[in-house]
Protein backbone atom coordinates (compact mmCIF):
# COMPACT_ATOMS: atom_id res chain seq x y z
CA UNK A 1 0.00 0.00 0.00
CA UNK A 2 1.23 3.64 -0.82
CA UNK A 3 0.43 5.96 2.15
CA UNK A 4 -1.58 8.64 1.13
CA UNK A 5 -1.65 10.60 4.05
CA UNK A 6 1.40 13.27 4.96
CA UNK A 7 3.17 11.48 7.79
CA UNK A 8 6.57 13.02 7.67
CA UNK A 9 7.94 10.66 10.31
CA UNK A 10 5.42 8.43 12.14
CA UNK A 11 1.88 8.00 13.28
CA UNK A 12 0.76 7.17 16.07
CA UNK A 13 -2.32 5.17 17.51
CA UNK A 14 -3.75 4.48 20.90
CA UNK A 15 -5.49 1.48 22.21
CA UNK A 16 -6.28 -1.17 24.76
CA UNK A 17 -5.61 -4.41 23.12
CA UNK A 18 -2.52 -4.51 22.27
CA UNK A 19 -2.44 -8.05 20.81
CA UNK A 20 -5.77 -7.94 18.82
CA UNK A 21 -4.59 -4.83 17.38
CA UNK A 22 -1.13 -5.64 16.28
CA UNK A 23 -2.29 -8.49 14.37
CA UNK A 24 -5.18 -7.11 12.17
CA UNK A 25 -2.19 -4.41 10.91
CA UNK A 26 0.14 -7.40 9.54
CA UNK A 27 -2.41 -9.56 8.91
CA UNK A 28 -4.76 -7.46 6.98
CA UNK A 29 -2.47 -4.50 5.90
CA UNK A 30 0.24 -6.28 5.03
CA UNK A 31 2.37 -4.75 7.56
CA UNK A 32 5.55 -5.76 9.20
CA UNK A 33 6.87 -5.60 13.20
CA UNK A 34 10.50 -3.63 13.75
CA UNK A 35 12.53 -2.78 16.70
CA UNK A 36 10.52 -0.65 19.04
CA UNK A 37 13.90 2.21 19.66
CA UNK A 38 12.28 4.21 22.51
CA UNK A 39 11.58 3.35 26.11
CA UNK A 40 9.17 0.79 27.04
CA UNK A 41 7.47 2.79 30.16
CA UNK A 42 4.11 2.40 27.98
CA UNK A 43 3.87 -0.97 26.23
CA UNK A 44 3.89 -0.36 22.51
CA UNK A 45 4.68 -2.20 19.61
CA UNK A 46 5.83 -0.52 16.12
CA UNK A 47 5.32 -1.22 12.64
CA UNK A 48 5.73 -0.12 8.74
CA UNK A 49 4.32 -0.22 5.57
CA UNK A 50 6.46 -1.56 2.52
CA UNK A 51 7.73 2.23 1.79
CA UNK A 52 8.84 2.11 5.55
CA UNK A 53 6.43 4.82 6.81
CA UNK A 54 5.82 3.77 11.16
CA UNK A 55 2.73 3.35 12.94
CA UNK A 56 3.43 3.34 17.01
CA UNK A 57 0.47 1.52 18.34
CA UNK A 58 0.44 2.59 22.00
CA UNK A 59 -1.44 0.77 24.88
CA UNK A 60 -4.08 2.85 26.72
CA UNK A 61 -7.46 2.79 28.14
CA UNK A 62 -8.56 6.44 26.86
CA UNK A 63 -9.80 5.11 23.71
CA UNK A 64 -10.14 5.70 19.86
CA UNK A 65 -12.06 8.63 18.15
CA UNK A 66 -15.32 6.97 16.78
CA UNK A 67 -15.95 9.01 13.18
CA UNK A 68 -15.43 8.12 9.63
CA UNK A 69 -14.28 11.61 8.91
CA UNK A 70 -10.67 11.13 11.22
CA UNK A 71 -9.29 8.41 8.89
CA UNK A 72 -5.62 7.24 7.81
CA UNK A 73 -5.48 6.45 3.92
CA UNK A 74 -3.71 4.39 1.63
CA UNK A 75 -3.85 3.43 -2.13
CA UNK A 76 -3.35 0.45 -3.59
CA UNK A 77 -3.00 -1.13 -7.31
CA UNK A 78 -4.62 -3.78 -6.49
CA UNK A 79 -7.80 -2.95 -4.91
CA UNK A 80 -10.38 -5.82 -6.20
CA UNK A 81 -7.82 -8.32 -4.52
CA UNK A 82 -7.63 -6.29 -1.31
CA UNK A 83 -11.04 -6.15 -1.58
CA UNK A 84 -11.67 -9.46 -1.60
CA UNK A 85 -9.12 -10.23 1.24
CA UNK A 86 -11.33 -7.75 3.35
CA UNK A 87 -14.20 -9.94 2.43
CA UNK A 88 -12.16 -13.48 3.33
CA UNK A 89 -11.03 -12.31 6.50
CA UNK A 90 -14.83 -10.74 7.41
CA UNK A 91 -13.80 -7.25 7.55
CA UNK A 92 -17.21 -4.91 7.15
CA UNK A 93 -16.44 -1.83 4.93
CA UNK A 94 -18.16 1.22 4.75
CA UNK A 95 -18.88 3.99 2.37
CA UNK A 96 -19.36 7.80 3.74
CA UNK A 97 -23.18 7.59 3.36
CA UNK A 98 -23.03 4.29 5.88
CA UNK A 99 -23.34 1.98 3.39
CA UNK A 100 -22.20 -1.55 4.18
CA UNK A 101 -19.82 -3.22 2.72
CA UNK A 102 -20.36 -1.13 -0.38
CA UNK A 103 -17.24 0.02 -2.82
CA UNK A 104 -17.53 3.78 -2.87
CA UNK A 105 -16.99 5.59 -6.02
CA UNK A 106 -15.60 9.20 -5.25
CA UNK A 107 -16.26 12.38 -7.60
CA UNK A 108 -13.15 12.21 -9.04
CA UNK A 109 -13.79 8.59 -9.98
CA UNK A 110 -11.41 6.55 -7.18
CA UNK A 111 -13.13 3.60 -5.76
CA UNK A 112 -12.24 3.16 -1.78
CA UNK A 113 -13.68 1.61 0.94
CA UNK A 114 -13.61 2.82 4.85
CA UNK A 115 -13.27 0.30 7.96
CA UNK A 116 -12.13 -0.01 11.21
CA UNK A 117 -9.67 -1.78 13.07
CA UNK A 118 -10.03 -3.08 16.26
CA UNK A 119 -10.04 -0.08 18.26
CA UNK A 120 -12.41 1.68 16.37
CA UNK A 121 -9.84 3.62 14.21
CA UNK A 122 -11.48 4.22 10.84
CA UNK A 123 -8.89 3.39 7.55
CA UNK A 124 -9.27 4.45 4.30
CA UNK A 125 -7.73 1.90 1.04
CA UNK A 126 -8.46 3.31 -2.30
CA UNK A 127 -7.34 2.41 -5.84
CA UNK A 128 -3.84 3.95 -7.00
CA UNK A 129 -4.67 6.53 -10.04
């Protein structure tokens, strides 16, 4: 996936279950697990894309914001596939309008889809132009 969003060095992401989490990134995203380099006084875990952008997923009770507009995005060339391994792995997608598991098709003619991981953080995978 190419990162669409302007992440000069990392992202970060809050949430509770650590393990559940972690998994649904690599397994679903395609990501991989590196060396956490800071201090461990929080339990986190840290991982990258294949263009080696970082997401630090953070342990904490406070919770994820719940709305479709706060999203992460990426694009990818092969969309039908990764829409089909959503399917596979039961991932519900959504479209803006709350449409379930419908392919949105945006004005500028992009097909995405919008879902959630397992805090409740809302991702965005569209269709490389």
């Amino acid at each position: 996936f190419k990162q669409k969003t302007a992440y000069e060095i990392s992202a970060c992401l809050v949430g509770s279950e650590m393990c559940i989490r972690d998994s649904f990134y690599v397994t679903i995203l395609g990501f991989k697990e590196i060396e956490v380099t800071a201090s461990q006084t929080i339990p986190k875990r840290w991982v990258q894309n294949h263009e080696g952008k970082q997401l630090h997923l953070i342990t904490s009770n406070d919770g994820a914001p719940n709305t479709i507009i706060n999203h992460m995005a990426f694009s990818t060339s092969n969309f039908d596939t990764f829409v089909k391994h959503l399917k596979k792995n039961k991932i519900t997608f959504w479209t803006d309008e709350g449409k379930k598991n419908v392919v949105r098709i945006r004005k500028d003619g992009i097909r995405q889809v919008k879902f959630q991981d397992p805090e409740g953080y809302w991702i965005e995978v569209n269709e490389s132009l």
